[in-house]
C-alpha atoms as a PDB file:
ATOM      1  CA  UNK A   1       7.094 -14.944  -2.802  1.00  0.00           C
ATOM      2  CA  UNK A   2       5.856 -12.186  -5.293  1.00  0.00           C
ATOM      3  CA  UNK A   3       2.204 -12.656  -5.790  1.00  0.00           C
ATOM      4  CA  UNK A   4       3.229 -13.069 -10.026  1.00  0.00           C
ATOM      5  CA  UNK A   5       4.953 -16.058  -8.962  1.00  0.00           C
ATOM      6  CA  UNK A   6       4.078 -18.811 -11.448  1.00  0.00           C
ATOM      7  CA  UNK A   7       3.655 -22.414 -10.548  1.00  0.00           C
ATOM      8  CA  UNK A   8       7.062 -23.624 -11.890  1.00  0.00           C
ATOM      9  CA  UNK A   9       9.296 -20.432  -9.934  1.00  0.00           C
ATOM     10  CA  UNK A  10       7.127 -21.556  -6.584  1.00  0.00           C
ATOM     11  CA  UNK A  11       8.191 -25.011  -6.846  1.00  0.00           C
ATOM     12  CA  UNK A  12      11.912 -23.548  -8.071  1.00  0.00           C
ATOM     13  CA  UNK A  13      11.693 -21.689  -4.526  1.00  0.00           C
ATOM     14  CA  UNK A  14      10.797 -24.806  -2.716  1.00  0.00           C
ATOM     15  CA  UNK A  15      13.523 -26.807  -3.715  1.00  0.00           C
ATOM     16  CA  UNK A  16      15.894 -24.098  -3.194  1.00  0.00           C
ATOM     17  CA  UNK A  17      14.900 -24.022   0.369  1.00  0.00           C
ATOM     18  CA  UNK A  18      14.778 -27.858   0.383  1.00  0.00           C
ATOM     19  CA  UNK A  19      18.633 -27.843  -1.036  1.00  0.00           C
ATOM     20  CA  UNK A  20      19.462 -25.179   1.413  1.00  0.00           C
ATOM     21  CA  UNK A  21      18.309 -27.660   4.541  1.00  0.00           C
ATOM     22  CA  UNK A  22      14.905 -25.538   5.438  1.00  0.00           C
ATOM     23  CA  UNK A  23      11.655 -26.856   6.090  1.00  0.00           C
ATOM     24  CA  UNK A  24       9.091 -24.892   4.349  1.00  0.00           C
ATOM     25  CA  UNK A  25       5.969 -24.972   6.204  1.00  0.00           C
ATOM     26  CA  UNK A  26       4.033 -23.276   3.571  1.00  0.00           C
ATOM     27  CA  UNK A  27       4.262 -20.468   0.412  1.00  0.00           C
ATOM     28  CA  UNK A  28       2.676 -16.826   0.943  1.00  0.00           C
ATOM     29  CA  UNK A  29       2.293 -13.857  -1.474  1.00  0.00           C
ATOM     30  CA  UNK A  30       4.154 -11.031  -0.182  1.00  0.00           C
ATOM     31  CA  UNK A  31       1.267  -8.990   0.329  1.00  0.00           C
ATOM     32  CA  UNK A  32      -1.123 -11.530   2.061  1.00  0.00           C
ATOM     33  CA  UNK A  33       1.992 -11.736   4.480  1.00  0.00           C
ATOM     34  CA  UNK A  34       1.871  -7.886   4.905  1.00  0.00           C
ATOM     35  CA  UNK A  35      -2.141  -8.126   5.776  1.00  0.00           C
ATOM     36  CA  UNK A  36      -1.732 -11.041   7.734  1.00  0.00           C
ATOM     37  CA  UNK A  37       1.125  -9.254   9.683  1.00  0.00           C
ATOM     38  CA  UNK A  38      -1.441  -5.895  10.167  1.00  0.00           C
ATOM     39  CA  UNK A  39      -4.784  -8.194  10.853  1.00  0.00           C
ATOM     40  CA  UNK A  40      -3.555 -10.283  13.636  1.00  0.00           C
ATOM     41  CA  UNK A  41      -2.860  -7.818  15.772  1.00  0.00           C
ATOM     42  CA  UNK A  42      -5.702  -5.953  15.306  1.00  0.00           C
ATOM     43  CA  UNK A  43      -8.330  -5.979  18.305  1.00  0.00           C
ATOM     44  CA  UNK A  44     -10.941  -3.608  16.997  1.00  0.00           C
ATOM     45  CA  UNK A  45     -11.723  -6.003  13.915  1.00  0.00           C
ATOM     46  CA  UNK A  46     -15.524  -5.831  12.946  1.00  0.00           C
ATOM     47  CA  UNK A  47     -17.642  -8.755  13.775  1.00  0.00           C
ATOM     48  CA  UNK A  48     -18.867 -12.083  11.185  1.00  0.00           C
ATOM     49  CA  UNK A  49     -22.124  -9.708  10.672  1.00  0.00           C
ATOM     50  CA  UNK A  50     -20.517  -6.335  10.292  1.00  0.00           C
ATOM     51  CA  UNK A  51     -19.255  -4.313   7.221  1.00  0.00           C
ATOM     52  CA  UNK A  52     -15.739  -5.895   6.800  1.00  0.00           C
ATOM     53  CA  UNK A  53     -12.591  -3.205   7.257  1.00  0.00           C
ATOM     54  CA  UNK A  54     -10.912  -2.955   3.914  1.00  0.00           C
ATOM     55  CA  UNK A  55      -7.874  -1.677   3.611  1.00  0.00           C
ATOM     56  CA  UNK A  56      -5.678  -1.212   0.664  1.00  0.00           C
ATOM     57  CA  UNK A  57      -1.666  -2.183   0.859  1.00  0.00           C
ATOM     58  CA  UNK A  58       0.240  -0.378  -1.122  1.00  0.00           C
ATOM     59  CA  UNK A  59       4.130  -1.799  -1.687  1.00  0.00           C
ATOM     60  CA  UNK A  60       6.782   0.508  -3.539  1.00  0.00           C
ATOM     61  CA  UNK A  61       9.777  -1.907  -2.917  1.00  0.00           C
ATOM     62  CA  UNK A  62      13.391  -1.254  -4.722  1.00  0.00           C
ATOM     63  CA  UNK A  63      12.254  -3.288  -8.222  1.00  0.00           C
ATOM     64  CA  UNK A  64       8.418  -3.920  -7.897  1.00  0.00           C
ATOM     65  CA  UNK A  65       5.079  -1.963  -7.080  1.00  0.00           C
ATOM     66  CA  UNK A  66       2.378  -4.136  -5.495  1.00  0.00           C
ATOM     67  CA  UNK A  67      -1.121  -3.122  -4.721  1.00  0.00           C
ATOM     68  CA  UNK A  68      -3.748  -5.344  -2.684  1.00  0.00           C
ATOM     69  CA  UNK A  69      -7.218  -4.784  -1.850  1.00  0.00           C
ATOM     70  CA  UNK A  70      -8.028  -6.876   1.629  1.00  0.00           C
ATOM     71  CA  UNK A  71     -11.127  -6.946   3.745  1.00  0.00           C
ATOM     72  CA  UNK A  72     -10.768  -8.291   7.572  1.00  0.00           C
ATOM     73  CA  UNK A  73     -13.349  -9.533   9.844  1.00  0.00           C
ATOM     74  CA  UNK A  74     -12.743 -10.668  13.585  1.00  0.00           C
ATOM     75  CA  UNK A  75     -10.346 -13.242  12.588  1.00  0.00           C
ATOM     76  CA  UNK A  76      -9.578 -14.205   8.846  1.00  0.00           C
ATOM     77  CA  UNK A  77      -9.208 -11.967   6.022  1.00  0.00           C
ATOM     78  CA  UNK A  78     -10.142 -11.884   2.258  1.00  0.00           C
ATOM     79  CA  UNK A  79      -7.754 -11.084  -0.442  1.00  0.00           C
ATOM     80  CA  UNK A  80     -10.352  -9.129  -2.738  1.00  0.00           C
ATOM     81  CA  UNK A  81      -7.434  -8.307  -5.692  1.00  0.00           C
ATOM     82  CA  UNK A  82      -4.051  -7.835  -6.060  1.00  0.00           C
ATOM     83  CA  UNK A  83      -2.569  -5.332  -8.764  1.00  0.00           C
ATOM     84  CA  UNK A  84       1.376  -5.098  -9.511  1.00  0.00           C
ATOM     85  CA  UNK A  85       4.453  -3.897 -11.748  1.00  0.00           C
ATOM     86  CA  UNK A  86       7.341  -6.089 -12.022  1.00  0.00           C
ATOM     87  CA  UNK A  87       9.533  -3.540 -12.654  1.00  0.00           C
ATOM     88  CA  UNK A  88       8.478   0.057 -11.218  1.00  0.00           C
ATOM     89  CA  UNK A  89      10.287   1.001  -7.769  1.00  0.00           C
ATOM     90  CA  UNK A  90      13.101   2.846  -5.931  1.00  0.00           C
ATOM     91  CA  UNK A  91      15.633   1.398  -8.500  1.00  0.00           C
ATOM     92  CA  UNK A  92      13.901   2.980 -11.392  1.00  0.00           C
ATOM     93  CA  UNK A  93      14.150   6.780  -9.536  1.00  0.00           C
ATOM     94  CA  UNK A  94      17.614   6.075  -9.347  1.00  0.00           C
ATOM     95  CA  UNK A  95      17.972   5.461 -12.519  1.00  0.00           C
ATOM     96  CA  UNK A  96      16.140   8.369 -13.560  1.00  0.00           C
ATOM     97  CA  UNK A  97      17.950  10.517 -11.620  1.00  0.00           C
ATOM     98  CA  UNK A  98      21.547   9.128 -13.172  1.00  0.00           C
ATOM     99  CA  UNK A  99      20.151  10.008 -16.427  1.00  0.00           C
ATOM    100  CA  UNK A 100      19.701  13.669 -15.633  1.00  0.00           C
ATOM    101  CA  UNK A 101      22.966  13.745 -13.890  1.00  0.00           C
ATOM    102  CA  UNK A 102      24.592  12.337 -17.089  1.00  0.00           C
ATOM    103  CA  UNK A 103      23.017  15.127 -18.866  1.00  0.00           C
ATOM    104  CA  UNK A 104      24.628  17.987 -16.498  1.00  0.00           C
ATOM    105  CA  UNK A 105      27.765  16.095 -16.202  1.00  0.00           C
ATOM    106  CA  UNK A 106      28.400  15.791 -20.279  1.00  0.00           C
ATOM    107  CA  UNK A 107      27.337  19.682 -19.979  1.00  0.00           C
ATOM    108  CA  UNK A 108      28.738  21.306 -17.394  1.00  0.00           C
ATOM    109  CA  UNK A 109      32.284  18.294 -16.666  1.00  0.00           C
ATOM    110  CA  UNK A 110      32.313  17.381 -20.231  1.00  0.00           C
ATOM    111  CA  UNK A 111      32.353  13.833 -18.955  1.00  0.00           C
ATOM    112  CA  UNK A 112      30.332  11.235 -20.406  1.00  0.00           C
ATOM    113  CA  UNK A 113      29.618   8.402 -17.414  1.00  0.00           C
ATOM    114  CA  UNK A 114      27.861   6.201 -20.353  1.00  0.00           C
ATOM    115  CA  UNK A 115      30.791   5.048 -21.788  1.00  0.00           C
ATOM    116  CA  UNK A 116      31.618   4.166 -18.495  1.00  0.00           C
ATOM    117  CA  UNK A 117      30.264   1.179 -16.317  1.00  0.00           C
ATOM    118  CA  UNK A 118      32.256   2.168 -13.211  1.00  0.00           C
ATOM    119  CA  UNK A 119      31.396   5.422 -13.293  1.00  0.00           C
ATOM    120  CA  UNK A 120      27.676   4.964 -14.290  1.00  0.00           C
ATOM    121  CA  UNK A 121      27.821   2.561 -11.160  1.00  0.00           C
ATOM    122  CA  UNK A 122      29.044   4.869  -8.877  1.00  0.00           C
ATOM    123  CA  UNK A 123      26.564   7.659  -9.943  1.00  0.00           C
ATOM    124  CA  UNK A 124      23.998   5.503  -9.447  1.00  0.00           C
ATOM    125  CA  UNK A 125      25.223   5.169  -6.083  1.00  0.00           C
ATOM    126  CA  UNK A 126      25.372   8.421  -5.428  1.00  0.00           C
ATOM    127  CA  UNK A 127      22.185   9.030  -6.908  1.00  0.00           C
ATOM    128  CA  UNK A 128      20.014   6.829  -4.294  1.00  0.00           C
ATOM    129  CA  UNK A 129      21.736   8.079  -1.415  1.00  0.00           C
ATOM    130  CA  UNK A 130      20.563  11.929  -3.093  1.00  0.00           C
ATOM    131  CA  UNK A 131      17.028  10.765  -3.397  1.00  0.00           C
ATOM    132  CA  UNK A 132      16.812   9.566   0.276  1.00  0.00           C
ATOM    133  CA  UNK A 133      18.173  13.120   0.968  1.00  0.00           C
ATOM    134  CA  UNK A 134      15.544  14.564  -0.731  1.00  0.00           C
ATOM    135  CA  UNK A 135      12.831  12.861   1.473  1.00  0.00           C
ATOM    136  CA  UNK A 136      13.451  15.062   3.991  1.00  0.00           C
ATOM    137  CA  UNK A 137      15.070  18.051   2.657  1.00  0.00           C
ATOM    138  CA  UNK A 138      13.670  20.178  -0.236  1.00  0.00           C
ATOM    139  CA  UNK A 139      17.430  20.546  -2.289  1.00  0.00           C
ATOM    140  CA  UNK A 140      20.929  18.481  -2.021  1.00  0.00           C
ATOM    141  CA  UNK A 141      23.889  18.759  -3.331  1.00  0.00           C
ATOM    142  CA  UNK A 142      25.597  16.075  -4.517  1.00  0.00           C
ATOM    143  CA  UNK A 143      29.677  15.297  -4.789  1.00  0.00           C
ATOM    144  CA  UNK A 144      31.581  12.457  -6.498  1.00  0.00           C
ATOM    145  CA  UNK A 145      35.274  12.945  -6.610  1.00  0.00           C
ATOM    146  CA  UNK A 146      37.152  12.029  -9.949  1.00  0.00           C
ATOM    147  CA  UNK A 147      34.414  10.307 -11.297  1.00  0.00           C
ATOM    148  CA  UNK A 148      36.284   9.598 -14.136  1.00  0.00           C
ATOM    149  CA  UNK A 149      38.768  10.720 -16.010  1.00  0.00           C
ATOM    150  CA  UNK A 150      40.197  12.381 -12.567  1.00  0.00           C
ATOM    151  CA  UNK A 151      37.272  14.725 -12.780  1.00  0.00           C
ATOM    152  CA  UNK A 152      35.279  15.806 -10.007  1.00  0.00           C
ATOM    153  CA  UNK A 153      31.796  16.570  -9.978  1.00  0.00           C
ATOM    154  CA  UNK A 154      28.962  18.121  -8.642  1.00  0.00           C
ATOM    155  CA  UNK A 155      25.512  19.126  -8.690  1.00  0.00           C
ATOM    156  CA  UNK A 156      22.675  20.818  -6.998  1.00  0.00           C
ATOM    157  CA  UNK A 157      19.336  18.750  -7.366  1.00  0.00           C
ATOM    158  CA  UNK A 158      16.025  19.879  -6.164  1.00  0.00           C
ATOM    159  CA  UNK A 159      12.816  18.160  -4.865  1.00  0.00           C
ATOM    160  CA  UNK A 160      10.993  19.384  -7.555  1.00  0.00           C
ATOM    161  CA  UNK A 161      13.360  18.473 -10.260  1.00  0.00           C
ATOM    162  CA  UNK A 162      13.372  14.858  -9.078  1.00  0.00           C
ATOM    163  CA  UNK A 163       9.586  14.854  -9.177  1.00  0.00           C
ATOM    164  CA  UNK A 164       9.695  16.283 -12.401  1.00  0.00           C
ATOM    165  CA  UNK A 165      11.688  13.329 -13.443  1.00  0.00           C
ATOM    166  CA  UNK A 166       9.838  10.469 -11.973  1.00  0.00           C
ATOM    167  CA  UNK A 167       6.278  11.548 -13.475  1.00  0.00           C
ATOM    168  CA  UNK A 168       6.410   9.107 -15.769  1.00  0.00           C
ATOM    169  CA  UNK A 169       6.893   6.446 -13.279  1.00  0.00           C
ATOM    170  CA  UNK A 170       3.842   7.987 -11.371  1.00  0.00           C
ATOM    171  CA  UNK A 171       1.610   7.486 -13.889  1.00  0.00           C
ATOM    172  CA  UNK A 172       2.044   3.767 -14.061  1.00  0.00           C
ATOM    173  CA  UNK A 173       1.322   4.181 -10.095  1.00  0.00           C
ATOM    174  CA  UNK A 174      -1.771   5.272 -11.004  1.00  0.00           C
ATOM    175  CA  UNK A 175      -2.205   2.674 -13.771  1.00  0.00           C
ATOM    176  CA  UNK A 176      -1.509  -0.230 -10.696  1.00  0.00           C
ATOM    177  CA  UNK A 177      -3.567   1.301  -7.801  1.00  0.00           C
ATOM    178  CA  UNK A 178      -6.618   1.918 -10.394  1.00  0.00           C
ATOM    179  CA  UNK A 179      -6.500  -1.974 -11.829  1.00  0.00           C
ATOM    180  CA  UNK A 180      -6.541  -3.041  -8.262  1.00  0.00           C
ATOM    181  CA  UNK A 181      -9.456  -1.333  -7.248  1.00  0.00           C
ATOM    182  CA  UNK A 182     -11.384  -2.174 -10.578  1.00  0.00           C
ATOM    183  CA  UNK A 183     -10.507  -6.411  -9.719  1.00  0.00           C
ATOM    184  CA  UNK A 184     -11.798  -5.937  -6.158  1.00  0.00           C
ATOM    185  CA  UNK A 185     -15.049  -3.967  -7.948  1.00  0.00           C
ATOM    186  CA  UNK A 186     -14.501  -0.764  -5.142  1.00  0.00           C
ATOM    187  CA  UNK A 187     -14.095   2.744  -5.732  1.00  0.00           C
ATOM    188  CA  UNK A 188     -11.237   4.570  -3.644  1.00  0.00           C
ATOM    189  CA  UNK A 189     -14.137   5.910  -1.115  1.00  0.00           C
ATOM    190  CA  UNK A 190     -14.776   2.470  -0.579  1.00  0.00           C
ATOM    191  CA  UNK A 191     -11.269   1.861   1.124  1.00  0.00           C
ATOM    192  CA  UNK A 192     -11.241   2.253   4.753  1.00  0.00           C
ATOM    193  CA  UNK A 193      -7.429   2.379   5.554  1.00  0.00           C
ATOM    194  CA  UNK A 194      -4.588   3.056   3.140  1.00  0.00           C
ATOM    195  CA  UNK A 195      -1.225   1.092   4.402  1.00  0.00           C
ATOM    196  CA  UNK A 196       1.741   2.116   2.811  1.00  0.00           C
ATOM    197  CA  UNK A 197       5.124  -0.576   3.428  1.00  0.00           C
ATOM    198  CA  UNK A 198       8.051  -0.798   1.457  1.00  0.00           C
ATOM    199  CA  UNK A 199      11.453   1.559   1.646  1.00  0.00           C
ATOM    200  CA  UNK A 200      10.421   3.644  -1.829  1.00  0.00           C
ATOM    201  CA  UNK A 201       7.071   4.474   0.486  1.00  0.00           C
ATOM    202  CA  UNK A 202       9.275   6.851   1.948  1.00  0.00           C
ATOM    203  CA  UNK A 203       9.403   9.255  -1.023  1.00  0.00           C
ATOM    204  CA  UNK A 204       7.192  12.628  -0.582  1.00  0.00           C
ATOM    205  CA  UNK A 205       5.651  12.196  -4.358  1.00  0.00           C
ATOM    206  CA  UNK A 206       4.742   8.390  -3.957  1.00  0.00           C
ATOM    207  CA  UNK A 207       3.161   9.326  -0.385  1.00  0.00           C
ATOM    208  CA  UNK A 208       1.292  12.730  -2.317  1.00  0.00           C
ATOM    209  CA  UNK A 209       0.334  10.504  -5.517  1.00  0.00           C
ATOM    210  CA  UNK A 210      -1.521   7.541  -3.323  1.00  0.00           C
ATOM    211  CA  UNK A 211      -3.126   9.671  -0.891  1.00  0.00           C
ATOM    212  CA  UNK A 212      -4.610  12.029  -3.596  1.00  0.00           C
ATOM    213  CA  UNK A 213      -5.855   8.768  -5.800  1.00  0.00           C
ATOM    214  CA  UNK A 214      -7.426   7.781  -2.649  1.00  0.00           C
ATOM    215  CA  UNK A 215      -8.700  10.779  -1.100  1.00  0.00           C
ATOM    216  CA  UNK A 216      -7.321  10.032   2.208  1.00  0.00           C
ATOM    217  CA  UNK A 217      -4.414  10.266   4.429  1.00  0.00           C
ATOM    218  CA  UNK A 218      -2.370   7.108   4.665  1.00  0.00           C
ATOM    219  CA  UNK A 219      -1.486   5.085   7.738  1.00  0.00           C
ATOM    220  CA  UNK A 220       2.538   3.944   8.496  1.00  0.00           C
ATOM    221  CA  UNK A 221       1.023   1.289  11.184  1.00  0.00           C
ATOM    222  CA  UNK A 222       3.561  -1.239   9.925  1.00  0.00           C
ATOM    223  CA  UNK A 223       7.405  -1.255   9.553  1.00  0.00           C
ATOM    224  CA  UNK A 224       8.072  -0.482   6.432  1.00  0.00           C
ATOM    225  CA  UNK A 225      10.767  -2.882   5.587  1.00  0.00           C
ATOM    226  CA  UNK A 226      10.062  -5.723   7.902  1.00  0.00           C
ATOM    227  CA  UNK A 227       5.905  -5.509   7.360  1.00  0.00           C
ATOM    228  CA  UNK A 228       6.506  -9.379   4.967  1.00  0.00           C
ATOM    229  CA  UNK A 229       8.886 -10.977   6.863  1.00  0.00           C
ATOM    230  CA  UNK A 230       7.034 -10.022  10.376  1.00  0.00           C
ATOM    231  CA  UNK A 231       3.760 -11.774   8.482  1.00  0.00           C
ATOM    232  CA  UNK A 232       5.252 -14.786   6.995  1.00  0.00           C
ATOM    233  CA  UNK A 233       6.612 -15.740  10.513  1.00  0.00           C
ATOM    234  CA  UNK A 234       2.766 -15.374  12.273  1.00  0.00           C
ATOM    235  CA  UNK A 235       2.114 -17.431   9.168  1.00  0.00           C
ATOM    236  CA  UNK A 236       4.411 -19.829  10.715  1.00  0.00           C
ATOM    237  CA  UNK A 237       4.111 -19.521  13.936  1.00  0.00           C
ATOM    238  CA  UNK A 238      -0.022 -20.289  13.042  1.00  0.00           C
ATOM    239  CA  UNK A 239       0.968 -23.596  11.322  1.00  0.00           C
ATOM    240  CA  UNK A 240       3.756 -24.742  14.325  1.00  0.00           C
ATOM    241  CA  UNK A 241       2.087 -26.672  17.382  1.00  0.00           C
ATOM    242  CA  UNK A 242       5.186 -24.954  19.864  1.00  0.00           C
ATOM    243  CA  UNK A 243       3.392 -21.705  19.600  1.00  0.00           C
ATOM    244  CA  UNK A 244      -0.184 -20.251  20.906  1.00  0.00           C
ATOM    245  CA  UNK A 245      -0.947 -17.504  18.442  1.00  0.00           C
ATOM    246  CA  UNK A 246      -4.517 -16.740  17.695  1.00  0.00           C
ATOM    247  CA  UNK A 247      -6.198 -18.182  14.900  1.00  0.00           C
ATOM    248  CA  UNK A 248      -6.084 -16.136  11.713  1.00  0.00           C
ATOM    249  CA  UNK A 249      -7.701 -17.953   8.185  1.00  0.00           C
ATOM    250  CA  UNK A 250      -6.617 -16.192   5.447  1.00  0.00           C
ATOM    251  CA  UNK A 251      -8.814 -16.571   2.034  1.00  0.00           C
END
């Protein structure tokens, strides 16, 4: 579950899994799932009397920005803080890019995709399969035939432009990654490893923005779209007699 899980949408997701004929062994926040995943495989963990490794998650999902500050010793691990936004992530870069290609459209197609839905929807569309385009390439183009209206359209978008765009989103980045280090009382020189999971991770800008706050490179150790799921199931695997994992304690 999302670490802003409240009491009553915990117990809401353990009767859902109760209706739906699961066992549930046992809740996790997201992110303790994603350090659990990282720690447990970890051999090189310092020792009980050694300067814990603390590493910072950092979680740009589709609708949600997570930030956790966690410090592992041989075995177990300490959540020191955890920092979010309910409602910053890839889904909000897609909608900033439909916005600007509203703008050109009205401009250059004289077609207004507000007034709408099915076009707005299929901009939108188009518009997060441009921004994964412009991970890896500096410009795209971008194409949607009779959009509406039996108009087609198109438009050339650059990396730069889309950055341009999301800075506003970036600066409540900063906002998250800043409260989280303030809760776990660090400073970003503080942080030994940087782990960035999550499909918006992926972005150039998001990638530039966290490394600069920290003053480090980041690490891609885990998959970034399985890193939660791959932890919960240790998790499990932990609580479940059938299996011999080792012993993890997570605080």
């Amino acid at each position: 579950v999302p670490v802003w899980f409240t009491d009553a949408q915990r117990r809401a997701m353990l009767d859902a899994s109760e209706i739906a004929g699961l066992r549930t062994l046992r809740l996790i926040n997201d992110c303790t799932a994603i350090a659990l995943g990282y720690g447990i495989t970890k051999l090189d963990l310092p020792g009980p009397e050694e300067k814990p490794r603390r590493v910072a998650f950092v979680d740009v999902g589709y609708g949600d920005f997570t930030v956790s500050v966690v410090e592992f010793r041989k075995g177990e691990l300490h959540v020191k803080s955890t920092a979010w936004d309910r409602h910053l992530g890839g889904r909000d870069f897609d909608r900033a890019l439909t916005e600007y290609l509203a703008k050109e459209f009205k401009e250059k197609f004289k077609v207004d995709i507000k007034t709408n839905p099915k076009a707005w929807a299929r901009t939108m569309a188009a518009a997060e399969k441009l921004k994964k385009v412009l991970s890896a390439n500096p410009v795209a183009p971008i194409n949607v035939e009779s959009l509406m209206d039996d108009v087609d359209v198109r438009a050339m978008v650059k990396r730069e432009e889309l950055q341009d765009m999301v800075k506003p989103l970036l600066d409540r980045m900063v906002v998250v990654l800043e409260q989280a280090l303030a809760d776990a009382k660090l400073k970003p020189e503080d942080i030994d490893f940087i782990e960035m999971v999550g499909g918006t991770s992926r972005v150039p800008i998001v990638k530039e923005i966290v490394s600069k706050f920290f003053g480090k490179n980041l690490s891609f150790t885990l998959n970034q779209d399985e890193a939660v799921a791959r932890g919960c199931t240790f998790s499990c695997a932990i609580l479940s007699p059938v299996f011999r994992v080792r012993d993890f304690s997570v605080h």
